[in-house]
C-alpha atoms as a PDB file:
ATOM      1  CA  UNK A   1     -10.555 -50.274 -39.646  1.00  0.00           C
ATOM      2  CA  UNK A   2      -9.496 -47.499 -41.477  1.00  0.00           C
ATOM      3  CA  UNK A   3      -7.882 -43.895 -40.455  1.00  0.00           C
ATOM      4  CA  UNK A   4      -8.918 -43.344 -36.939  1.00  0.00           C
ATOM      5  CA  UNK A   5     -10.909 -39.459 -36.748  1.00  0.00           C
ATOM      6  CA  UNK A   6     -10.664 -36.994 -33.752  1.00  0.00           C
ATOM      7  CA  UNK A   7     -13.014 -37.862 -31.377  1.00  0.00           C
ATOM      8  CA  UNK A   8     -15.379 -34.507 -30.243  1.00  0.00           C
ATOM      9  CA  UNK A   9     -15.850 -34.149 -26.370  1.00  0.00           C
ATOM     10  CA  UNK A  10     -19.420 -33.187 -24.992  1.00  0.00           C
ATOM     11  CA  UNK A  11     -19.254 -31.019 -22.923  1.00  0.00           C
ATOM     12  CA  UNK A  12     -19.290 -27.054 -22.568  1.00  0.00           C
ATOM     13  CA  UNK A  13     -16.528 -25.947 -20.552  1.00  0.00           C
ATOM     14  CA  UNK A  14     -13.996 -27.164 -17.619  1.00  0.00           C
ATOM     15  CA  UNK A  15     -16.236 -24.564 -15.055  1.00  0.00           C
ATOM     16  CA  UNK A  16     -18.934 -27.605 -15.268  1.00  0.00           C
ATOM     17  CA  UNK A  17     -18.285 -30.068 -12.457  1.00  0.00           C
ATOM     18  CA  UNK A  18     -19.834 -33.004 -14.714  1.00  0.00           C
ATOM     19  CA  UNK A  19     -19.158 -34.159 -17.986  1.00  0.00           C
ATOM     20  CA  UNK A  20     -19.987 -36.427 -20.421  1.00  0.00           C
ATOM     21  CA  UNK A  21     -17.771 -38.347 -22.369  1.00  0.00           C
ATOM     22  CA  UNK A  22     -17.296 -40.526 -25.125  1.00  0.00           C
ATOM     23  CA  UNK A  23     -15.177 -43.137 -23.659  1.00  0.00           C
ATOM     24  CA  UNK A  24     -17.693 -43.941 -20.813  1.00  0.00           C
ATOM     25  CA  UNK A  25     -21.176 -43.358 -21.726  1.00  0.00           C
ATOM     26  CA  UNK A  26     -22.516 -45.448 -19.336  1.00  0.00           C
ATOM     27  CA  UNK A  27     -22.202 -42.719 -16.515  1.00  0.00           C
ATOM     28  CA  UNK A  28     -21.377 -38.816 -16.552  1.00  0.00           C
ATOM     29  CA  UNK A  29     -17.627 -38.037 -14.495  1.00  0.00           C
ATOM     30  CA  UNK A  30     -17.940 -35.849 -12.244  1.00  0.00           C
ATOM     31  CA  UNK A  31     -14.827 -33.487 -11.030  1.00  0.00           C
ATOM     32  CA  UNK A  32     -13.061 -34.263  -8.226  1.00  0.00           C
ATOM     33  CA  UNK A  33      -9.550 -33.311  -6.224  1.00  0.00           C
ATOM     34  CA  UNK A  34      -7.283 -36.107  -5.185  1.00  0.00           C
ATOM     35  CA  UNK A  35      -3.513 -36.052  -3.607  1.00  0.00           C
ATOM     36  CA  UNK A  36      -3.799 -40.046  -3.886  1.00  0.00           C
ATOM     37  CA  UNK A  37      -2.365 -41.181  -7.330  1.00  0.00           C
ATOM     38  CA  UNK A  38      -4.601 -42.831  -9.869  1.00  0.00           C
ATOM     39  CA  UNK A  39      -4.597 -45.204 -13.495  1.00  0.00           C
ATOM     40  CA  UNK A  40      -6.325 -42.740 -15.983  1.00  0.00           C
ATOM     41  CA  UNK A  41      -8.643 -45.214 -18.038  1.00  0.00           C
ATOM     42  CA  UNK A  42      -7.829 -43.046 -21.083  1.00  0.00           C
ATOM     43  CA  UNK A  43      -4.348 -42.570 -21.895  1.00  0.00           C
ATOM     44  CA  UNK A  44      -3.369 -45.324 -19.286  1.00  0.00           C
ATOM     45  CA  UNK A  45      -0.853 -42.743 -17.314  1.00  0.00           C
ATOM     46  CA  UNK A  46      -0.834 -41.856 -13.833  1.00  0.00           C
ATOM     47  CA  UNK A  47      -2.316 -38.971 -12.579  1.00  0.00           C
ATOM     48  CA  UNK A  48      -2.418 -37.122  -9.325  1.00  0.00           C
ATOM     49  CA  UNK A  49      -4.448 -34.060  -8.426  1.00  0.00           C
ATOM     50  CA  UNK A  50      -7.539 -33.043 -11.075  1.00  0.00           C
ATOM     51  CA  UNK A  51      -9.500 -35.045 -12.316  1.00  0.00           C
ATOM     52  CA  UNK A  52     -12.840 -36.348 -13.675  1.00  0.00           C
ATOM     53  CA  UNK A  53     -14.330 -40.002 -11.991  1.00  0.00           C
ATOM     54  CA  UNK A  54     -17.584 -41.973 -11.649  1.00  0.00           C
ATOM     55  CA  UNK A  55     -16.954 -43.508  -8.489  1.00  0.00           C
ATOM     56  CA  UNK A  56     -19.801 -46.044  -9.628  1.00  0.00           C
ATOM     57  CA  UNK A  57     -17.490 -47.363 -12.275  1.00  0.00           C
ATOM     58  CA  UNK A  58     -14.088 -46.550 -10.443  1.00  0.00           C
ATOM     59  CA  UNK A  59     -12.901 -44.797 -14.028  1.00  0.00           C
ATOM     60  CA  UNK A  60     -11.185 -42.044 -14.189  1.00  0.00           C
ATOM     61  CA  UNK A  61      -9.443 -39.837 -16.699  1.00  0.00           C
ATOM     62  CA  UNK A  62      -7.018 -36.587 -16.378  1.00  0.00           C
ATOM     63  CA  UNK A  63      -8.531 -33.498 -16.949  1.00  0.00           C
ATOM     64  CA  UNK A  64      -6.236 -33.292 -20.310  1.00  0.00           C
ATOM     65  CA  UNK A  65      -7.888 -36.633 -21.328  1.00  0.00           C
ATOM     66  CA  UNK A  66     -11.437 -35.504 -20.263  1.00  0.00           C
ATOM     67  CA  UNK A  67     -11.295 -32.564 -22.065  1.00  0.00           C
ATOM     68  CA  UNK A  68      -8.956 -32.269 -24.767  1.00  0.00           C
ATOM     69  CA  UNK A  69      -8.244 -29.964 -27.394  1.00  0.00           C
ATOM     70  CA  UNK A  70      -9.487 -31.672 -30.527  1.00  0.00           C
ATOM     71  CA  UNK A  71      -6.188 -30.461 -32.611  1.00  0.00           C
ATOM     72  CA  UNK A  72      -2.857 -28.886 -31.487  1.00  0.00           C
ATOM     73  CA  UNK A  73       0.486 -27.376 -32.368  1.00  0.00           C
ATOM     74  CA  UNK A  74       3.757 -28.000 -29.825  1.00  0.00           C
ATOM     75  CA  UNK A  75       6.536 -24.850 -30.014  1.00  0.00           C
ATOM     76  CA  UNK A  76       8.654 -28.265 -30.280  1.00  0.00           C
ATOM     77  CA  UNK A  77       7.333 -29.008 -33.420  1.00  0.00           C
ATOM     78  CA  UNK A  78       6.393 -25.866 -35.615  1.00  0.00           C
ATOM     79  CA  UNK A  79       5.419 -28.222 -38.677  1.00  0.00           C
ATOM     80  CA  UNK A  80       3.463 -30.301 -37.007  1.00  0.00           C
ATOM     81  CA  UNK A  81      -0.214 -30.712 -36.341  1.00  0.00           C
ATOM     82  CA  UNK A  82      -1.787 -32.846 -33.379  1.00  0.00           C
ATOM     83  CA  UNK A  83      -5.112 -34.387 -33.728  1.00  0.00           C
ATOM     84  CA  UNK A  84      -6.289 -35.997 -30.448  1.00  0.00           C
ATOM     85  CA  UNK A  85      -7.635 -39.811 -31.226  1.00  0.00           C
ATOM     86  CA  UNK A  86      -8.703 -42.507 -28.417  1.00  0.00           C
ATOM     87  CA  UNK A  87      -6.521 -45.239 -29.557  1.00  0.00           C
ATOM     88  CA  UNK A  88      -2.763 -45.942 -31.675  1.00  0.00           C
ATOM     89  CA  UNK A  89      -3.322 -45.452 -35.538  1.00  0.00           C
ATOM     90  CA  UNK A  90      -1.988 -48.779 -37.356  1.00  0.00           C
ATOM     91  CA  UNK A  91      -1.124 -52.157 -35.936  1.00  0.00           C
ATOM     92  CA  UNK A  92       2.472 -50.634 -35.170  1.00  0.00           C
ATOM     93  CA  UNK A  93       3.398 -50.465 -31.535  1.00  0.00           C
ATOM     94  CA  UNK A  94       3.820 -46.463 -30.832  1.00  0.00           C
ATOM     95  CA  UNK A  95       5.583 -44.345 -27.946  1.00  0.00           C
ATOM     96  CA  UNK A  96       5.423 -40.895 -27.144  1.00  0.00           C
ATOM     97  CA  UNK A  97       7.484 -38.613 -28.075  1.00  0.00           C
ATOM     98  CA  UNK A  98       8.197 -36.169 -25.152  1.00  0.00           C
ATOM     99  CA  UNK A  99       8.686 -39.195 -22.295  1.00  0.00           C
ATOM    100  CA  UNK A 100       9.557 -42.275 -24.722  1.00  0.00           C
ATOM    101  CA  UNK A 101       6.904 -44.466 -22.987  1.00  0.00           C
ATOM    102  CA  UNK A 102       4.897 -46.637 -25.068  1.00  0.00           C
ATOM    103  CA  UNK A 103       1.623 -44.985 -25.934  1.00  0.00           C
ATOM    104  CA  UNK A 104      -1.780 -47.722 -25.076  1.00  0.00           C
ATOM    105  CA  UNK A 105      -4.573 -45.212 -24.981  1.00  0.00           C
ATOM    106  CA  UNK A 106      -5.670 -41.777 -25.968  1.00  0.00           C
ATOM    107  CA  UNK A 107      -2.765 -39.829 -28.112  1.00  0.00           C
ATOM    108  CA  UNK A 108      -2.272 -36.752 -29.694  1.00  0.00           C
ATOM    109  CA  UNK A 109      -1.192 -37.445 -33.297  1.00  0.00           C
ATOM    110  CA  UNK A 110       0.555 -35.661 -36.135  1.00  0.00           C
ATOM    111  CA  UNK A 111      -0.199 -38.157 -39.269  1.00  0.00           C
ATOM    112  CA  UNK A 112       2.080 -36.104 -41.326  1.00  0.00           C
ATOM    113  CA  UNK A 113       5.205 -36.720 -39.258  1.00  0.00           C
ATOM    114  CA  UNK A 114       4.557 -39.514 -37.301  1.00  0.00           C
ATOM    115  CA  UNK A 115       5.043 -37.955 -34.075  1.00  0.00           C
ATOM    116  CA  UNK A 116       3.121 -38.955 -30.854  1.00  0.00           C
ATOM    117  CA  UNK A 117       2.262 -37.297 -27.609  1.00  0.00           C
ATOM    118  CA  UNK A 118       0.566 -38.437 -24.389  1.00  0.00           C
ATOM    119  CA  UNK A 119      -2.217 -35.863 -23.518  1.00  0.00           C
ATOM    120  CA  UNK A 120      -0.486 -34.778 -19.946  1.00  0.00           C
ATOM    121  CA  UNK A 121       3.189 -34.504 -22.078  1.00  0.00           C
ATOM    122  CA  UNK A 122       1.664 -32.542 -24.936  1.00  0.00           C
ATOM    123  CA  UNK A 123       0.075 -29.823 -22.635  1.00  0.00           C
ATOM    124  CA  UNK A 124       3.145 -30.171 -20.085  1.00  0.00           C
ATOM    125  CA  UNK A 125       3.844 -26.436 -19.539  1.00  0.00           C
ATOM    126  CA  UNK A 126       6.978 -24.737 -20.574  1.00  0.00           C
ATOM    127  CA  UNK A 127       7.477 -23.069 -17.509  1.00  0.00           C
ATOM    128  CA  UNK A 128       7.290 -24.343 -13.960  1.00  0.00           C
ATOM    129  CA  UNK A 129       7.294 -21.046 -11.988  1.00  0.00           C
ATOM    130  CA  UNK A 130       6.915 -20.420  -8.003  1.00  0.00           C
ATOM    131  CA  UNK A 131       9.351 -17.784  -5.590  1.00  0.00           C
ATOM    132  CA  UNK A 132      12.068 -20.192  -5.320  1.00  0.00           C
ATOM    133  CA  UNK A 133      12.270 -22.278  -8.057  1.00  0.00           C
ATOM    134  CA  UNK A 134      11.978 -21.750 -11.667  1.00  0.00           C
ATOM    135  CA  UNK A 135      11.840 -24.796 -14.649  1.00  0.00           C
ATOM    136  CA  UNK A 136      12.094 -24.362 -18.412  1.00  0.00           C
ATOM    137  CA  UNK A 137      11.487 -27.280 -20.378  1.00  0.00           C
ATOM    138  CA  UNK A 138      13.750 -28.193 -23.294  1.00  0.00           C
ATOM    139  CA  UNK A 139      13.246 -30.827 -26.119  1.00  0.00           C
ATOM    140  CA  UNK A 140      16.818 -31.356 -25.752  1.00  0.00           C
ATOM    141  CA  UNK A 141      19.495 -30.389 -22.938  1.00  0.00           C
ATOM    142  CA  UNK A 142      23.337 -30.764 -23.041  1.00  0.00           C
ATOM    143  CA  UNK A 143      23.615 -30.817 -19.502  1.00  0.00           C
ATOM    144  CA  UNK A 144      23.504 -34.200 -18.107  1.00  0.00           C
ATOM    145  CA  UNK A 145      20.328 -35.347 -16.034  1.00  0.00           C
ATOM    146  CA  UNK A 146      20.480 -35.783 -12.411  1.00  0.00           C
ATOM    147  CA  UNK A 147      18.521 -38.819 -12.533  1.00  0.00           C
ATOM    148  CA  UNK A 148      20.651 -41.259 -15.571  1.00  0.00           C
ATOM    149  CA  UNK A 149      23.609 -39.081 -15.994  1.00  0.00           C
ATOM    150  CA  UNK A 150      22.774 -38.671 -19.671  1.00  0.00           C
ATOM    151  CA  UNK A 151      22.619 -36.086 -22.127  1.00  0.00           C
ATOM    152  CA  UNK A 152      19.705 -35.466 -24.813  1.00  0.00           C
ATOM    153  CA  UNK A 153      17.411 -38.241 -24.373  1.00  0.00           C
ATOM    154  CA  UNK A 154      13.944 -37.454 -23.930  1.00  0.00           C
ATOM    155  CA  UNK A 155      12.215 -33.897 -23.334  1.00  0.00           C
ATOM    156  CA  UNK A 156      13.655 -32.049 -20.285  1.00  0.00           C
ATOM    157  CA  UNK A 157      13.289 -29.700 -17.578  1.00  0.00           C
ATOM    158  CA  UNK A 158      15.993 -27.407 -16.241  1.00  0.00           C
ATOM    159  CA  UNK A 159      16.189 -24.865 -13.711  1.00  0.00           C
ATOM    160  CA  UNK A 160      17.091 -21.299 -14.511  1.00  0.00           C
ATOM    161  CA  UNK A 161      20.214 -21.398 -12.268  1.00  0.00           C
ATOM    162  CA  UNK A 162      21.126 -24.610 -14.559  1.00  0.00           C
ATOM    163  CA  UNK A 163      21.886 -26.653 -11.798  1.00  0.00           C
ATOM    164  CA  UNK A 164      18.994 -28.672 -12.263  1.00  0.00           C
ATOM    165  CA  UNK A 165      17.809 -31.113 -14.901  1.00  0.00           C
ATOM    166  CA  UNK A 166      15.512 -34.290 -15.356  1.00  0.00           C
ATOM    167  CA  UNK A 167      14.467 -35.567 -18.017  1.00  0.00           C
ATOM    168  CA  UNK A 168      10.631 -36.654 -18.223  1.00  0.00           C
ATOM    169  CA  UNK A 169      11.298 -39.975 -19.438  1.00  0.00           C
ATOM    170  CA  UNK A 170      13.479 -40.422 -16.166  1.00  0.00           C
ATOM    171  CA  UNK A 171      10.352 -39.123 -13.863  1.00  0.00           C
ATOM    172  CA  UNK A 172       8.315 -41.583 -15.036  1.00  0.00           C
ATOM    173  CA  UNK A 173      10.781 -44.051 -14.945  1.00  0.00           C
ATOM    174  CA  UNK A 174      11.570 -43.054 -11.104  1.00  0.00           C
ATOM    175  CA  UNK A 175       8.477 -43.490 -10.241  1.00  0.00           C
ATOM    176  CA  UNK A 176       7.563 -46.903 -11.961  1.00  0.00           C
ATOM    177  CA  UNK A 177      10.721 -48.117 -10.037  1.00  0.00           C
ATOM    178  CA  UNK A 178       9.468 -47.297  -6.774  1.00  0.00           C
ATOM    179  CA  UNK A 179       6.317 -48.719  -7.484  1.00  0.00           C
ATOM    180  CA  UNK A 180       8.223 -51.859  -8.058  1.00  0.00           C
ATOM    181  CA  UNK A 181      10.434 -51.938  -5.536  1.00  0.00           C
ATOM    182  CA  UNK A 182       7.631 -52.013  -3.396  1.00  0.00           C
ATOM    183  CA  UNK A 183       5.972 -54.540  -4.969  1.00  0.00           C
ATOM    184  CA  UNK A 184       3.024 -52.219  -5.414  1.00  0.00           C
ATOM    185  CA  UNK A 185       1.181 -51.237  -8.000  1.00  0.00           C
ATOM    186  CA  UNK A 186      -1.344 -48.417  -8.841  1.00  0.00           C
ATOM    187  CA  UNK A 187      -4.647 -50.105 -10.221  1.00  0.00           C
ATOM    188  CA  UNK A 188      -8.018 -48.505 -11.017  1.00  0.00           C
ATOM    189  CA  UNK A 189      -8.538 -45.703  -8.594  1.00  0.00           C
ATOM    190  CA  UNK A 190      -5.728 -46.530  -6.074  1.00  0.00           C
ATOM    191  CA  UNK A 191      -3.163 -44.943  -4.195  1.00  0.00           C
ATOM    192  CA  UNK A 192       0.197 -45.655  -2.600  1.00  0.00           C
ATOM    193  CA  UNK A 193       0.997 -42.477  -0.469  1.00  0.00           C
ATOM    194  CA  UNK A 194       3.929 -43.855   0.307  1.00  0.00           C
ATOM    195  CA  UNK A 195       5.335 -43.188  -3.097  1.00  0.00           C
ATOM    196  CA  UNK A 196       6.351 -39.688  -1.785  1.00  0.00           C
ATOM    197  CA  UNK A 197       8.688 -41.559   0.611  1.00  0.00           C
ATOM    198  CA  UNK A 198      10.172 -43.498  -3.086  1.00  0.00           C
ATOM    199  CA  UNK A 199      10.589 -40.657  -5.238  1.00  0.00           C
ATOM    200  CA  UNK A 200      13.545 -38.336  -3.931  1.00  0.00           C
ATOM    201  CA  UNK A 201      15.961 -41.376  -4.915  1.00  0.00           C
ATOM    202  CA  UNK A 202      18.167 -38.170  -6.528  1.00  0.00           C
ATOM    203  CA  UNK A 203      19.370 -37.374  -3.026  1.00  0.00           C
ATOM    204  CA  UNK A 204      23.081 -39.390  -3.343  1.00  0.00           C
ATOM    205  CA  UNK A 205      23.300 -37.604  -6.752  1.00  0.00           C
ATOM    206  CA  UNK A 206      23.066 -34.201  -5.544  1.00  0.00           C
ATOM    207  CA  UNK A 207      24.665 -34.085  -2.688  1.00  0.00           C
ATOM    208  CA  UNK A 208      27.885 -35.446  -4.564  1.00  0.00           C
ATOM    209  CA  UNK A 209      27.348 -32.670  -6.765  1.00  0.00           C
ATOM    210  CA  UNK A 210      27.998 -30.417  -3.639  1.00  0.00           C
ATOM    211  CA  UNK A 211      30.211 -32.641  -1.571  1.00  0.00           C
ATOM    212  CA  UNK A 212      32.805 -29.682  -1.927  1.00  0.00           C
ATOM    213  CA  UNK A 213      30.762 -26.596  -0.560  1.00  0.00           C
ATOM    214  CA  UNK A 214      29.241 -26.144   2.943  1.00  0.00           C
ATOM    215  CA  UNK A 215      26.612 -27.809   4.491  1.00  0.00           C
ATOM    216  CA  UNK A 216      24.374 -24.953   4.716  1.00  0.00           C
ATOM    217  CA  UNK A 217      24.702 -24.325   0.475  1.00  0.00           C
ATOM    218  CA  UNK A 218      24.387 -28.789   0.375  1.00  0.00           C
ATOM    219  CA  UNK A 219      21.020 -28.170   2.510  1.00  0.00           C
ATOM    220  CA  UNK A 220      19.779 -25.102   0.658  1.00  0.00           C
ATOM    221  CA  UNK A 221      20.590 -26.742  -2.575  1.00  0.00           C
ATOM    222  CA  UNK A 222      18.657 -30.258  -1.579  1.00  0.00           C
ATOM    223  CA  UNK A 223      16.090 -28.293  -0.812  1.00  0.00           C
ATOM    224  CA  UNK A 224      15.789 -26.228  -4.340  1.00  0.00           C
ATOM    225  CA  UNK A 225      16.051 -30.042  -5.941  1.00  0.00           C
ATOM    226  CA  UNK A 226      13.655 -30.996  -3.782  1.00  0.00           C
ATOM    227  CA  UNK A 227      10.753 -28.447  -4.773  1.00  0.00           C
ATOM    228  CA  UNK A 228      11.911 -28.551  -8.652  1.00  0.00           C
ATOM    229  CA  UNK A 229      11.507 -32.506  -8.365  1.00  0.00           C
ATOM    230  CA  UNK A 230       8.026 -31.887  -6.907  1.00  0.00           C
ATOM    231  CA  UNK A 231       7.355 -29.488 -10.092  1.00  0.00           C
ATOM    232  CA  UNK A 232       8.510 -31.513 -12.329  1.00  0.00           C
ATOM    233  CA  UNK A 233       6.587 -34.977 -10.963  1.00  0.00           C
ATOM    234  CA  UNK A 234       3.275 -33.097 -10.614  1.00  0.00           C
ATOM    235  CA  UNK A 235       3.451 -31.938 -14.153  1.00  0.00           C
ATOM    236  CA  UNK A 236       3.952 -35.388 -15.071  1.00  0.00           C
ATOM    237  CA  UNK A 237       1.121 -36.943 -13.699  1.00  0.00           C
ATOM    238  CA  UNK A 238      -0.816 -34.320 -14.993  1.00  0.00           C
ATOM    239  CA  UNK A 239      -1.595 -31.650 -12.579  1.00  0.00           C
ATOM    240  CA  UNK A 240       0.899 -28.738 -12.501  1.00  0.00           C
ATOM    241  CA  UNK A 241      -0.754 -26.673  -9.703  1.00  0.00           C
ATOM    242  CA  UNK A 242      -0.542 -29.702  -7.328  1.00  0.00           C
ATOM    243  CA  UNK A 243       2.431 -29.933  -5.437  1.00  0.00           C
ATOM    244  CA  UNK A 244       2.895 -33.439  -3.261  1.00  0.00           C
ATOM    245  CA  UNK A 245       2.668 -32.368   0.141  1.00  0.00           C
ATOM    246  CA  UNK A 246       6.215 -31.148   0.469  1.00  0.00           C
ATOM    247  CA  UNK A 247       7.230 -34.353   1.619  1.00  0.00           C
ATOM    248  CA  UNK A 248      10.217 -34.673  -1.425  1.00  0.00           C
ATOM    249  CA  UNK A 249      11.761 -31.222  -0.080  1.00  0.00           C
ATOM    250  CA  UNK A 250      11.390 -32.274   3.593  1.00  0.00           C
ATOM    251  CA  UNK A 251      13.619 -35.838   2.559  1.00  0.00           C
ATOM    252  CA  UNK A 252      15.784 -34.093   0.531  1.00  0.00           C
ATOM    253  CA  UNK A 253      16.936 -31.600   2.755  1.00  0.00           C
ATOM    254  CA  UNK A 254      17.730 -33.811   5.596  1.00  0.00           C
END
């Protein structure tokens, strides 16, 4: 097979409300808004919010996988450079560096080092910013994660008060176990809404972590995790400006 090449995108710029695109040129995708979740048929993630579908086909892709940035460099790796490519190099099984999921579809790719990225972790932003609640995201942490307790582990994101701090691999994981525990799945084009319900499973953490201050500081402090888990879940699936319907900071602060 040889070394797989950077694949070019046609297209002219994100403004255009239909594409075309290498991986289905049967049909061009056409942009589209959705608070349901989705299967991106390119890097096999989940998505939520943006992205680019023909319905005809039921395929979709994030808008990092429908138009990516042919190379890259990550402020996590300064000697590194990313090339984007539609599939693994080599017969080797290969995960991702920022979430430590296996990697099945389109990558970015640093031959030199090795290193991998999922398209939606390589462009995850390095700050998750609204009034309330502010997120910095770290390759590595001290401070143990709400979600598995641990320390290091995967890429993170911590609040600025430091009271906060998942780590991306445990996102993903979170919500792959509520998927599960529901015995549902999210196939080609479909939704579970009631995910949202699923995902603040953090709540019996937190409030442990306050059990010895007032109930109105336990509230207002379910609340902040609250909206920083929404940040940090919509960045995840690949849509930063998208935040899931408050229902995580309406749970959470009961």
């Amino acid at each position: 097979m040889g070394d797989l090449k950077p694949f070019g995108i046609s297209h002219k710029t994100m403004k255009y409300n239909e594409i075309s695109h290498f991986s289905h040129p049967q049909h061009k995708l056409k942009f589209e808004y959705t608070e349901a979740l989705f299967k991106c048929d390119g890097c096999r993630e989940v998505g939520i919010g943006s992205r680019y579908r023909c319905a005809t086909c039921d395929y979709d892709l994030h808008m990092h996988c429908a138009l990516p940035s042919p190379s890259l460099s990550h402020p996590f790796y300064t000697k590194c450079s990313f090339q984007f490519l539609p599939r693994p190099p080599g017969p080797a099984p290969r995960y991702c560096n920022a979430c430590e999921k296996d990697i099945t579809g389109f990558l970015y790719h640093c031959k030199a080092c090795g290193f991998d990225l999922h398209p939606c972790c390589a462009k995850l932003p390095v700050v998750l910013s609204d009034n309330d609640v502010k997120l910095y995201l770290y390759r590595k942490v001290s401070a143990s994660c709400h979600r598995c307790g641990r320390k290091g582990r995967s890429w993170s994101y911590r609040s600025s008060c430091k009271k906060y701090n998942l780590h991306v691999a445990c996102v993903k994981e979170m919500l792959v176990e509520s998927w599960h525990e529901m015995g549902c799945t999210v196939g080609r084009g479909g939704s579970n809404r009631k995910l949202e319900t699923r995902i603040p499973s953090l709540k019996g953490t937190l409030l442990q972590s306050h059990n010895k201050k007032s109930k109105s500081k336990v509230k207002k402090g379910c609340e902040m995790a609250g909206l920083a888990i929404q940040f940090v879940v919509s960045a995840v699936l690949g849509d930063p400006t998208t935040l899931i319907a408050g229902v995580v900071g309406a749970l959470l602060s009961k």
